[in-house]
C-alpha atoms as a PDB file:
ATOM      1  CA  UNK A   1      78.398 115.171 117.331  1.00  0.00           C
ATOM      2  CA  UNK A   2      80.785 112.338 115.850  1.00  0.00           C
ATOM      3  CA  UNK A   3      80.833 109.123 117.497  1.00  0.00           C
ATOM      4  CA  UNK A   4      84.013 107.370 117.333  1.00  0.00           C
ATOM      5  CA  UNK A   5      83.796 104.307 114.932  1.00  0.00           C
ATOM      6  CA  UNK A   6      85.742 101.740 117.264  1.00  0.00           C
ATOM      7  CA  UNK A   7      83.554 102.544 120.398  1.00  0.00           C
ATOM      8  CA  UNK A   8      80.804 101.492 117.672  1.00  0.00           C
ATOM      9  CA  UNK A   9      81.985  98.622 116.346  1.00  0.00           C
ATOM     10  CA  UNK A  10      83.308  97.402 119.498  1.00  0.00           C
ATOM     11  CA  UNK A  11      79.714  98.069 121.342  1.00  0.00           C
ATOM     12  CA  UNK A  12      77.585  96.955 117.929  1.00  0.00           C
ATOM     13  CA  UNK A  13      79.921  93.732 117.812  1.00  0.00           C
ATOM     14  CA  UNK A  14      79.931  92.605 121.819  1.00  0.00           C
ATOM     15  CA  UNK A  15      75.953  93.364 121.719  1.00  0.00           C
ATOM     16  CA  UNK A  16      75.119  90.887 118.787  1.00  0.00           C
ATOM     17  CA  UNK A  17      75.016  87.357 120.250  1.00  0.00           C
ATOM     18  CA  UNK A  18      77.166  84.293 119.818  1.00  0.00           C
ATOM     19  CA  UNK A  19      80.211  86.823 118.861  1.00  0.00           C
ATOM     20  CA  UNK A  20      83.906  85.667 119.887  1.00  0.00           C
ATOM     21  CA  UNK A  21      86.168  87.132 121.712  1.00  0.00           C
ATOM     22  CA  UNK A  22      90.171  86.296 120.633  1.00  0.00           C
ATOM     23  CA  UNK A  23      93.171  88.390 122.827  1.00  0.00           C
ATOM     24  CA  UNK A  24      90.166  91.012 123.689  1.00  0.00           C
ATOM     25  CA  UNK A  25      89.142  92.153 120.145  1.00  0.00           C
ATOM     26  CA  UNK A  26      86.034  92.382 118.246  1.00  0.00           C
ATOM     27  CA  UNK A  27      85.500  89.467 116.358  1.00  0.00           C
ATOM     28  CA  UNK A  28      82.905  87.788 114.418  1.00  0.00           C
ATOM     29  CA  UNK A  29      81.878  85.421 111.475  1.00  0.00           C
ATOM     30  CA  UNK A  30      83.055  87.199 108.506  1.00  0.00           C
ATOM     31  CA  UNK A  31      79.725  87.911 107.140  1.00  0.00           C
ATOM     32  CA  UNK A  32      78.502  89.851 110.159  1.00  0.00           C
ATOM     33  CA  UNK A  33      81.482  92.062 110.360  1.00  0.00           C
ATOM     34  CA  UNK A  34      80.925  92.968 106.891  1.00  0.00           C
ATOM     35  CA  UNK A  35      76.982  93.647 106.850  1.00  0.00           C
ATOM     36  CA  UNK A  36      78.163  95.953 109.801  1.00  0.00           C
ATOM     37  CA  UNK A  37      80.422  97.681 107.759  1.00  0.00           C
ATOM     38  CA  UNK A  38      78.824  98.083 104.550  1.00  0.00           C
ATOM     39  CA  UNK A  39      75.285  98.922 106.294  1.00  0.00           C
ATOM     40  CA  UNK A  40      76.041 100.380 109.178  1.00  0.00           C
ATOM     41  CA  UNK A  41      79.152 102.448 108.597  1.00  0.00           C
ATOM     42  CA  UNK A  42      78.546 103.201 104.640  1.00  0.00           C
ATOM     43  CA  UNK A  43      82.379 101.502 104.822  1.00  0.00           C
ATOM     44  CA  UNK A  44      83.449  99.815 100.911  1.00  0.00           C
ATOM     45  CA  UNK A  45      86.599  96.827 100.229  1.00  0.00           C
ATOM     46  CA  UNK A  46      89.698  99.010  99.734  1.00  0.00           C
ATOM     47  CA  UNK A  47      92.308  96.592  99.126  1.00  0.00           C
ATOM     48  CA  UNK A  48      94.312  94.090 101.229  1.00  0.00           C
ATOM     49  CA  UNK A  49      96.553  91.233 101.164  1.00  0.00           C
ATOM     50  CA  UNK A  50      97.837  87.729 102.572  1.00  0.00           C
ATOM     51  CA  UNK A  51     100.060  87.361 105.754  1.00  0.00           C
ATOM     52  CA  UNK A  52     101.712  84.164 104.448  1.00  0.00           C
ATOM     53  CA  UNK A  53      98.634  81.194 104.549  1.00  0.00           C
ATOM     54  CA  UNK A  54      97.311  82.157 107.962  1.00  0.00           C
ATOM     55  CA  UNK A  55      95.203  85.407 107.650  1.00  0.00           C
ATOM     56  CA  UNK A  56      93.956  87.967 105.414  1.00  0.00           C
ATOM     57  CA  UNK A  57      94.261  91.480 106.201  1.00  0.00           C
ATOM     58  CA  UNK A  58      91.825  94.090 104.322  1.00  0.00           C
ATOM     59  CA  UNK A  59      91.046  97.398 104.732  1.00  0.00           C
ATOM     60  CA  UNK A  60      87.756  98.956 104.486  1.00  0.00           C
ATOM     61  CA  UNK A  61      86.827 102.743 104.537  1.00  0.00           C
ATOM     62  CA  UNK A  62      83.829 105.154 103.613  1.00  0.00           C
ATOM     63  CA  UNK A  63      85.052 108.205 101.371  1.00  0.00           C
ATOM     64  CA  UNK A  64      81.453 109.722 103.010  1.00  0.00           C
ATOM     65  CA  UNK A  65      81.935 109.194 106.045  1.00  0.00           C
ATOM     66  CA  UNK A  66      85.965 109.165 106.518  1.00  0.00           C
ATOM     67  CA  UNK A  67      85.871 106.181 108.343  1.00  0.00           C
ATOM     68  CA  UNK A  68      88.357 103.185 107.874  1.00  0.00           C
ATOM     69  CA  UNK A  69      88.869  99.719 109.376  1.00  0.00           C
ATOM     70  CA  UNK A  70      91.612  96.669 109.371  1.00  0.00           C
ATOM     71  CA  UNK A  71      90.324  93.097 109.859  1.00  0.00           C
ATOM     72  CA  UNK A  72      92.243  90.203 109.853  1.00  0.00           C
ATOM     73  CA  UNK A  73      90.150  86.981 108.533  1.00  0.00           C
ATOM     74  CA  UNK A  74      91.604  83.724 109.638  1.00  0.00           C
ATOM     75  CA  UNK A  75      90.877  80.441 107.806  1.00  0.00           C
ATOM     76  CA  UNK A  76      88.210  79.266 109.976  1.00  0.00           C
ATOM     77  CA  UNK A  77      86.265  82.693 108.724  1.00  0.00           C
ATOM     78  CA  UNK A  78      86.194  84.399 111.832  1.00  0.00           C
ATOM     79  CA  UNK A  79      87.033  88.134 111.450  1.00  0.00           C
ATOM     80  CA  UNK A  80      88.371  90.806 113.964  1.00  0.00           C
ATOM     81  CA  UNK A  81      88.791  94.203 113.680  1.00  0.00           C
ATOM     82  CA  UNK A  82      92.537  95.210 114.222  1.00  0.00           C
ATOM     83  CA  UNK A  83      91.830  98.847 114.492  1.00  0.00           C
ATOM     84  CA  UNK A  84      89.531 101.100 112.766  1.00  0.00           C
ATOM     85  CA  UNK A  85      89.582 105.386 112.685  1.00  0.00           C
ATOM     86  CA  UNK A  86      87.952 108.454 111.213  1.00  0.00           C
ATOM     87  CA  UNK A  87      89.571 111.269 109.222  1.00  0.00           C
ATOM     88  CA  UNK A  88      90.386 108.381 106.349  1.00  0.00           C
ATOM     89  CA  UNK A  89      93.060 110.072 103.707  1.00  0.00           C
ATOM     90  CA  UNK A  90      93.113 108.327  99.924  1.00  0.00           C
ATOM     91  CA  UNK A  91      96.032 108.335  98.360  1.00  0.00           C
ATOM     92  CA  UNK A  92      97.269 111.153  97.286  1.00  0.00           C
ATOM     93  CA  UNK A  93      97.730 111.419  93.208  1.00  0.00           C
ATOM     94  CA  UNK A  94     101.707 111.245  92.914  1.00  0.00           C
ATOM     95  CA  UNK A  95     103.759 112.466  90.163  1.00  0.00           C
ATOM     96  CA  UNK A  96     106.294 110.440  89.054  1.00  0.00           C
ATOM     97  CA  UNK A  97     109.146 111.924  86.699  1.00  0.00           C
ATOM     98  CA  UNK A  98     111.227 109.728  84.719  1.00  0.00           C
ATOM     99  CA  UNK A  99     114.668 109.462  86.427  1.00  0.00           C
ATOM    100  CA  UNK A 100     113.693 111.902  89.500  1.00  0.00           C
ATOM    101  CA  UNK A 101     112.954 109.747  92.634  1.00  0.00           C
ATOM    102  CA  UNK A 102     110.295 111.498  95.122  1.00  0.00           C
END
């Protein structure tokens, strides 16, 4: 039977103590969210990227498992998960032909 990943994360994060709660998501120090991820979920860094000074978005997924997730990191290093899935899809390979646009 496969579990949903947010109904995890969301019940994993709102069962560990001294978590916060910002605009009703799941959000933690940083370092928590991550052990979760990595131990938990078998989830790897992806890639990511600034929204201007104010938070970083990455995206973390388990080629395994097919599970991804979005947090957003603020400054203060509190993380929350944006959203988070199964059925995760790399890229696929393109093909790229000089002077044919796809």
């Amino acid at each position: 039977m496969k579990t949903t990943i947010p109904t995890l994360i969301a019940a994993a994060m709102l069962l560990t103590p001294g978590l916060a709660q910002a605009q009703g998501l799941s959000c933690a120090p940083r370092e928590r969210i991550v052990e979760k991820l990595l131990d938990t979920y078998g989830e790897n860094f992806s890639g990511g990227g600034l929204q201007s000074d104010s938070a970083v978005y990455e995206v973390w997924t388990s080629a395994e498992q097919g599970t991804w997730t979005i947090l957003l990191t603020r400054p203060n290093g509190i993380s929350c998960v944006m959203a988070a899935g199964t059925d995760w899809r790399p890229q696929l390979e393109r093909h790229i032909v000089k002077g044919v646009e796809s």
